[in-house]
N, C-alpha and C. Protein backbone atom coordinates (compact mmCIF):
# COMPACT_ATOMS: atom_id res chain seq x y z
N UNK A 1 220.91 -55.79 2.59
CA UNK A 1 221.82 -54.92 1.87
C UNK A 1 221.00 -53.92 1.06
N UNK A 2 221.59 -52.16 0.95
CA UNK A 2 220.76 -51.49 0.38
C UNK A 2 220.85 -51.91 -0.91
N UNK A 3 220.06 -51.42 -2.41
CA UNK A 3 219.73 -51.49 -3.23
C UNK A 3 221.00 -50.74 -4.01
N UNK A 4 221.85 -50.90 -4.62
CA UNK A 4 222.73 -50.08 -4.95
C UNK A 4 222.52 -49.89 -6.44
N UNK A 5 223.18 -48.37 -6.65
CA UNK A 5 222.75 -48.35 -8.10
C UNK A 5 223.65 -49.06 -9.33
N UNK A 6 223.14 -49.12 -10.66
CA UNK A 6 223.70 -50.11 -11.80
C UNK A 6 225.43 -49.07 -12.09
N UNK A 7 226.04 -48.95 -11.36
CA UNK A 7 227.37 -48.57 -11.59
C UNK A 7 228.88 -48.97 -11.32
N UNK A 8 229.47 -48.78 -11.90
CA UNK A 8 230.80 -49.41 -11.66
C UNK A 8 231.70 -48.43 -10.27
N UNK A 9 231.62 -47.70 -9.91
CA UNK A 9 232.23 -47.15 -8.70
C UNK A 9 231.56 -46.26 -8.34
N UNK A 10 232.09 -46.11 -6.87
CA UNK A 10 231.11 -45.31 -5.97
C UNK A 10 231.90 -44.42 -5.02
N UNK A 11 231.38 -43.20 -5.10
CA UNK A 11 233.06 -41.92 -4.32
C UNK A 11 232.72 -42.45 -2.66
N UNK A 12 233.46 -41.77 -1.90
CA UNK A 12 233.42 -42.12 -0.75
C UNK A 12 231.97 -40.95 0.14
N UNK A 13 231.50 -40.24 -0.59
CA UNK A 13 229.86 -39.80 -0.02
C UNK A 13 229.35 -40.72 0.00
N UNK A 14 228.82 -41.21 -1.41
CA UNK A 14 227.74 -42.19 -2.01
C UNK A 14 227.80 -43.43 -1.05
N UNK A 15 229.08 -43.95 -0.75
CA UNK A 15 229.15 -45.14 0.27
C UNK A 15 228.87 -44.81 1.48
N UNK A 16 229.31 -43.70 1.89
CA UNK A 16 229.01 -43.09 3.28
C UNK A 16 227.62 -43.18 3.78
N UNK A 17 226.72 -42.66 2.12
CA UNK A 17 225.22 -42.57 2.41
C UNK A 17 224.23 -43.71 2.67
N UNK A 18 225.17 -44.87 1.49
CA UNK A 18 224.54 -46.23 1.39
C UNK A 18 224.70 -47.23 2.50
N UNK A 19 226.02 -46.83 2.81
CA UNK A 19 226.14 -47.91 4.17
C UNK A 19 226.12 -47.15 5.73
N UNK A 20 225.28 -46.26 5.73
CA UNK A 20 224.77 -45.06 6.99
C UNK A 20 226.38 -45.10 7.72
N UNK A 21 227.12 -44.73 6.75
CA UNK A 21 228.68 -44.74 7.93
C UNK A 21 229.44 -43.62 7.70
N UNK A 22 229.77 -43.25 8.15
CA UNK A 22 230.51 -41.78 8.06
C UNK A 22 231.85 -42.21 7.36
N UNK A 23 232.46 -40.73 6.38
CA UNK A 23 233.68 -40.91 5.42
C UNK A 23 234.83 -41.26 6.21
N UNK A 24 234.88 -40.46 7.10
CA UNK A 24 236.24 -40.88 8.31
C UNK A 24 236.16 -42.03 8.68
N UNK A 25 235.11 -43.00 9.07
CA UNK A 25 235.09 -44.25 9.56
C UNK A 25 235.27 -45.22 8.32
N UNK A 26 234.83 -45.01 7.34
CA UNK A 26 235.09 -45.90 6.20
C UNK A 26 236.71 -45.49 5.73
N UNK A 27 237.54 -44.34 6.25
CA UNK A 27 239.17 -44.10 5.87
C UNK A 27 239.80 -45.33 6.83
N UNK A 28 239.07 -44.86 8.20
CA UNK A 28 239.55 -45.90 9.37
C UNK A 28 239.63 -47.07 8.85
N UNK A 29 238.59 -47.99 8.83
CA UNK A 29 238.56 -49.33 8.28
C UNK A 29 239.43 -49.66 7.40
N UNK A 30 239.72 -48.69 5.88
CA UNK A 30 240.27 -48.97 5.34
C UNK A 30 241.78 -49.45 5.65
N UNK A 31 242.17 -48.76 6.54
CA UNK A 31 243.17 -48.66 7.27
C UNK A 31 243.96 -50.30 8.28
N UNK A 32 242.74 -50.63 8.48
CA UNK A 32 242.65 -51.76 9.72
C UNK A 32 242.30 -53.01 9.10
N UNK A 33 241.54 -53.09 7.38
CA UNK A 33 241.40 -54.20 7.21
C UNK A 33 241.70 -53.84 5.40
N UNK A 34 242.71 -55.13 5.57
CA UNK A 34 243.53 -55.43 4.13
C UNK A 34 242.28 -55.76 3.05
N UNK A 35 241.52 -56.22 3.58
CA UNK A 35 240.53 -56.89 2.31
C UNK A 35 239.76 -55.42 1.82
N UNK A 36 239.99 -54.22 2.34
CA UNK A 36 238.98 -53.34 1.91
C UNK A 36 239.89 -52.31 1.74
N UNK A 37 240.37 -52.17 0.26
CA UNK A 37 241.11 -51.37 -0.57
C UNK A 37 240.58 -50.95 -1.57
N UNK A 38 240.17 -49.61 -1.61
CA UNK A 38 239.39 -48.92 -2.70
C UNK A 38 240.31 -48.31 -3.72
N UNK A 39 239.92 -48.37 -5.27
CA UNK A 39 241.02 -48.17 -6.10
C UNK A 39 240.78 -46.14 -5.90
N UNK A 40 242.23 -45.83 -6.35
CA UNK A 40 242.32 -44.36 -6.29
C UNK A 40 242.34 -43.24 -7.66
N UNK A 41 241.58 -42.52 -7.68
CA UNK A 41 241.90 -41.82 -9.01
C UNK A 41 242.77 -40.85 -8.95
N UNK A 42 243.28 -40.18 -10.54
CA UNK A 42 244.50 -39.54 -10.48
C UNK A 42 244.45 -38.17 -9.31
N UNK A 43 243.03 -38.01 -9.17
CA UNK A 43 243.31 -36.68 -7.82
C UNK A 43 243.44 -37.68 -6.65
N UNK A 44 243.49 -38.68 -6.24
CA UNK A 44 243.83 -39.37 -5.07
C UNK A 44 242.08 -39.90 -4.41
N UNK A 45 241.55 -39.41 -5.00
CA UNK A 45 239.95 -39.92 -4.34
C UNK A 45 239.48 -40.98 -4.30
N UNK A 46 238.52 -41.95 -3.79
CA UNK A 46 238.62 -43.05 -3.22
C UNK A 46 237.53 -43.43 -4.58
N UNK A 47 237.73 -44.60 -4.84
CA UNK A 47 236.44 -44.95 -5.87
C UNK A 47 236.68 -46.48 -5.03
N UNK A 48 235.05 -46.50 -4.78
CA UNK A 48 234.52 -48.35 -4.47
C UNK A 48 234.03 -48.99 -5.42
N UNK A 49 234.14 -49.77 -5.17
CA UNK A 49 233.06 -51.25 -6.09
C UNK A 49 232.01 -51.71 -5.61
N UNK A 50 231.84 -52.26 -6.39
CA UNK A 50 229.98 -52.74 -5.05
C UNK A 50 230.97 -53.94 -3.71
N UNK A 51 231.70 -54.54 -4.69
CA UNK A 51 232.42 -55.44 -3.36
C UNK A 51 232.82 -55.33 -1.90
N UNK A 52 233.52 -53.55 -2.95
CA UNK A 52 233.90 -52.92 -1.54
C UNK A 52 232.97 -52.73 -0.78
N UNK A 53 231.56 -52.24 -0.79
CA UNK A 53 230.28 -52.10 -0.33
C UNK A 53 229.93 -52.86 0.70
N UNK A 54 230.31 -54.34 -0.02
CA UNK A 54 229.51 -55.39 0.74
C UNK A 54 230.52 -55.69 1.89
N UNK A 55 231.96 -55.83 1.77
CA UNK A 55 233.27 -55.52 2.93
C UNK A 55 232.42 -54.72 3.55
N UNK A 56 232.22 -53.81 3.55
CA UNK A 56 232.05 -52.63 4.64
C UNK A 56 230.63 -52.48 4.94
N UNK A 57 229.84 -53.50 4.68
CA UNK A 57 228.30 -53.78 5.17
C UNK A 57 228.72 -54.93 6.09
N UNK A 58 229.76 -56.37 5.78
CA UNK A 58 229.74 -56.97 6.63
C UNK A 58 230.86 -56.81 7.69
N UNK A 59 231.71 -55.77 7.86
CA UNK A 59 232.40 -55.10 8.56
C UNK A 59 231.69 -54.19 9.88
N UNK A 60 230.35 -54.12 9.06
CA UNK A 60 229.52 -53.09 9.74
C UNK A 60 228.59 -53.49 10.85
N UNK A 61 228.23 -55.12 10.38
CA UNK A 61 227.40 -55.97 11.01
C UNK A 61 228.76 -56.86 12.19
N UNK A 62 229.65 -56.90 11.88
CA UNK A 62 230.66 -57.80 12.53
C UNK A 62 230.70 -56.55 13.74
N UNK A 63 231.11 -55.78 13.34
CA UNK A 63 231.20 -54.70 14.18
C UNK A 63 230.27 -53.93 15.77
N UNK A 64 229.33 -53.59 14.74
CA UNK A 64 227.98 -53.13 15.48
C UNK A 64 226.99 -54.09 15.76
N UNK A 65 226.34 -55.07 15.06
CA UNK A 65 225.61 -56.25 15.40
C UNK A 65 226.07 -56.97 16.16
N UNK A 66 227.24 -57.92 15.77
CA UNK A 66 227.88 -58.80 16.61
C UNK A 66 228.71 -58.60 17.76
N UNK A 67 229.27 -57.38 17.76
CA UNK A 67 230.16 -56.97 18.59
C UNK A 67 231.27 -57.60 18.89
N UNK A 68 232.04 -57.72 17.69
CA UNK A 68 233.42 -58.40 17.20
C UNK A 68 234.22 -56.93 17.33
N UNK A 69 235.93 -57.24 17.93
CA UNK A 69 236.46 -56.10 18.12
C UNK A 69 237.25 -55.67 16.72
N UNK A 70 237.92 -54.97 15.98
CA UNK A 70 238.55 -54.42 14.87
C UNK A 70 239.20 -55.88 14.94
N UNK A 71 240.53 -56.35 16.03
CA UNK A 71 241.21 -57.94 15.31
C UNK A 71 240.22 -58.99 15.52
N UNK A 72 238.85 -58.51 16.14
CA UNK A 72 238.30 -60.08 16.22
C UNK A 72 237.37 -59.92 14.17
N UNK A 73 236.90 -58.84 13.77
CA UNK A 73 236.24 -58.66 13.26
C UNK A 73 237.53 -58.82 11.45
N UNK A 74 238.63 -58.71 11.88
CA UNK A 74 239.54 -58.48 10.57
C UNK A 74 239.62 -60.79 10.31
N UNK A 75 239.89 -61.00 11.82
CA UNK A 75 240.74 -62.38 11.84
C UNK A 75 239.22 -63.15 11.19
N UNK A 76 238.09 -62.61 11.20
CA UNK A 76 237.00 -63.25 10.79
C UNK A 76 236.83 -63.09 9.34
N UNK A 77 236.70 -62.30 8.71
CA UNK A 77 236.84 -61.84 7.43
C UNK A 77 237.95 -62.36 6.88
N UNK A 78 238.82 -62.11 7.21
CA UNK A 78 240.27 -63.26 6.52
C UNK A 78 239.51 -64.63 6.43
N UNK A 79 239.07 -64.95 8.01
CA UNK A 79 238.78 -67.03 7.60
C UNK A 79 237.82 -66.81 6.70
N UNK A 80 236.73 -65.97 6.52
CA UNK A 80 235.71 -65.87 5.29
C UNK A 80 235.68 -66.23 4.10
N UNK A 81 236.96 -65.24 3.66
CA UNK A 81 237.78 -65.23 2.51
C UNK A 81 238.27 -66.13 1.77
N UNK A 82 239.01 -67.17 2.67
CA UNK A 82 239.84 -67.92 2.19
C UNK A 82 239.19 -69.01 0.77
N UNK A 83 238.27 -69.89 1.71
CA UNK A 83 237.56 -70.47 1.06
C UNK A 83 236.66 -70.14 -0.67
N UNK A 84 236.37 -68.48 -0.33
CA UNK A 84 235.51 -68.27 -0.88
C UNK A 84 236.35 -67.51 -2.16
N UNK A 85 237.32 -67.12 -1.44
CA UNK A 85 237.92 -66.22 -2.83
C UNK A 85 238.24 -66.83 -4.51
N UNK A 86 238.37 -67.98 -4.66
CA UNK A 86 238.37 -68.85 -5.77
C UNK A 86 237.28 -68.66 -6.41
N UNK A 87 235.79 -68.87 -5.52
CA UNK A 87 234.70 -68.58 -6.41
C UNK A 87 234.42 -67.29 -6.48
N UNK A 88 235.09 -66.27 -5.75
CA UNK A 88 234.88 -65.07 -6.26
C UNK A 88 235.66 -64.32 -7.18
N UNK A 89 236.66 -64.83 -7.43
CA UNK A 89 237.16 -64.28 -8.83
C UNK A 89 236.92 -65.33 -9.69
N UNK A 90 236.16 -66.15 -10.00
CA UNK A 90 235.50 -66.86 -11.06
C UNK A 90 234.25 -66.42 -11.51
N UNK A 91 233.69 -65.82 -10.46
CA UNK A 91 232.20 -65.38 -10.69
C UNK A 91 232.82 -63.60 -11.25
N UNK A 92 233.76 -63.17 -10.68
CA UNK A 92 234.12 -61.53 -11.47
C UNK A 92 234.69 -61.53 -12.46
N UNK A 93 235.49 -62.82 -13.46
CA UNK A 93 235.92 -62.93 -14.46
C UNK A 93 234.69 -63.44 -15.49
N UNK A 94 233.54 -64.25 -15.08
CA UNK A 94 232.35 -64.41 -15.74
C UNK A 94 231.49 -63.15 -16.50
N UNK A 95 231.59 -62.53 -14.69
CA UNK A 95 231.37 -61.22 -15.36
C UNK A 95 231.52 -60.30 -16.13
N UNK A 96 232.93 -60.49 -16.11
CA UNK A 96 233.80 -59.17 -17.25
C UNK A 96 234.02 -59.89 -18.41
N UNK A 97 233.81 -61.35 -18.60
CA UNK A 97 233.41 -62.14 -19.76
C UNK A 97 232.14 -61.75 -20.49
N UNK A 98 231.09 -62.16 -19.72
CA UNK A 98 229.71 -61.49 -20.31
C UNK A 98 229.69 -59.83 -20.80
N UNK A 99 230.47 -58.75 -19.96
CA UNK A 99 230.87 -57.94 -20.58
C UNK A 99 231.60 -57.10 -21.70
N UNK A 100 232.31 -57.99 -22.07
CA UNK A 100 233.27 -58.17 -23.08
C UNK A 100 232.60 -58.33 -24.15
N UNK A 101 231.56 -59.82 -24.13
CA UNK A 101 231.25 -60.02 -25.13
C UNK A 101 229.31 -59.27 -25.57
N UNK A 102 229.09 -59.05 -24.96
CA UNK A 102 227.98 -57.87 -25.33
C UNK A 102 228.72 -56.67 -26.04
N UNK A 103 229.62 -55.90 -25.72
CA UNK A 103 230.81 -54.83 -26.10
C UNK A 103 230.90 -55.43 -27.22
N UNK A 104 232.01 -56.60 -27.57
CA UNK A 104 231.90 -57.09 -28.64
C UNK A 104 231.23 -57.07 -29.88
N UNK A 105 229.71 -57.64 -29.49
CA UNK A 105 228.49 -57.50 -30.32
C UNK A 105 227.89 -56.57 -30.73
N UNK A 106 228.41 -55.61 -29.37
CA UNK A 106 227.39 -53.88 -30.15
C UNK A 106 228.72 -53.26 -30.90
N UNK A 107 229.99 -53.81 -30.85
CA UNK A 107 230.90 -53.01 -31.77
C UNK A 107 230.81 -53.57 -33.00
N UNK A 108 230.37 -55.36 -33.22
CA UNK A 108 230.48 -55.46 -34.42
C UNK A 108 228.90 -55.00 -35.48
N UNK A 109 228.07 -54.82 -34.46
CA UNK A 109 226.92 -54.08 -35.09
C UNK A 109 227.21 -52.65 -35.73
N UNK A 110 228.19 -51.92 -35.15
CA UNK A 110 228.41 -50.65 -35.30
C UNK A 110 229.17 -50.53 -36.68
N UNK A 111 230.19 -51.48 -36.79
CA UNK A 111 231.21 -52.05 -37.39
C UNK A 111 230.07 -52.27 -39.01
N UNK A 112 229.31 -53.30 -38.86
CA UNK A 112 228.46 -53.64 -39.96
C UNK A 112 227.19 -52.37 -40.31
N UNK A 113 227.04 -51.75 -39.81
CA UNK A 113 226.09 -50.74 -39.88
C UNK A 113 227.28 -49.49 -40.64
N UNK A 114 228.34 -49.42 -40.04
CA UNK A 114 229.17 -48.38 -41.21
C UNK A 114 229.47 -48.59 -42.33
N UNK A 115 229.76 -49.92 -42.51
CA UNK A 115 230.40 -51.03 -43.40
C UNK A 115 229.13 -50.70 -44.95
N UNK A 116 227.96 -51.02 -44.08
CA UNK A 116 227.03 -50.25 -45.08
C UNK A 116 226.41 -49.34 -46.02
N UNK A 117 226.62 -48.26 -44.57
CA UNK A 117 226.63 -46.73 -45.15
C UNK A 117 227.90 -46.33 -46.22
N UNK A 118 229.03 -47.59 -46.23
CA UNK A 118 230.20 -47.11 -47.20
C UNK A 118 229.69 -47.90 -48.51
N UNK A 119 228.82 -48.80 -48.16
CA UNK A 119 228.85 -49.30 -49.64
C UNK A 119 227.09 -48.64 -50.28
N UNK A 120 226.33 -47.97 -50.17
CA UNK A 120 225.04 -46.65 -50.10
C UNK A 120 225.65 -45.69 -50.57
């Protein structure tokens, strides 16, 4: 998997570039497989996640490597899923836990650092 950068979404170039696949073929897919739904912004433009990334890296390998057809390659990714999806929204709520609470900490630093300058 390429190296992706430290960001929270990615337009539909940037994925195009990272996963060597063209924008039309990543609309297609989207199209053909339920698990790979990119959220939309208010102009309608596609924003990914790294998740989405990795859908459409192993979409890419099911595809072109293995030579699984669009329903052999969707009905595989579903059985994938099943199992795994429990620990994957446990491991993305960890995440946005650890996020939270760093946020937290640099607000209450911010918080005590004004708190200061009012009593100076």
């Amino acid at each position: 998997m390429p190296k992706l950068p430290d960001k929270l979404f990615f337009k539909i170039g940037e994925v195009a570039r990272l996963t060597q696949t063209e924008p039309y073929v990543l609309r297609y897919w989207e199209s053909e497989f339920p698990s790979l739904s990119p959220m939309k912004n208010k102009g309608g433009q596609r924003l990914y996640k790294k998740k989405d990334i990795e859908t459409i890296l192993h979409i890419k390998e099911l595809l072109q490597v293995e030579g699984y057809t669009i329903a052999g390659a969707r009905a595989k990714l579903k059985e994938k899923s099943r199992p795994q999806k429990r620990e994957h929204l446990h491991a993305e709520e960890d995440e946005l836990s650890a996020k939270l609470k760093l946020l937290k900490k640099r607000l209450t630093n911010i918080l005590t650092i004004l708190k200061k300058d009012d009593i100076d």
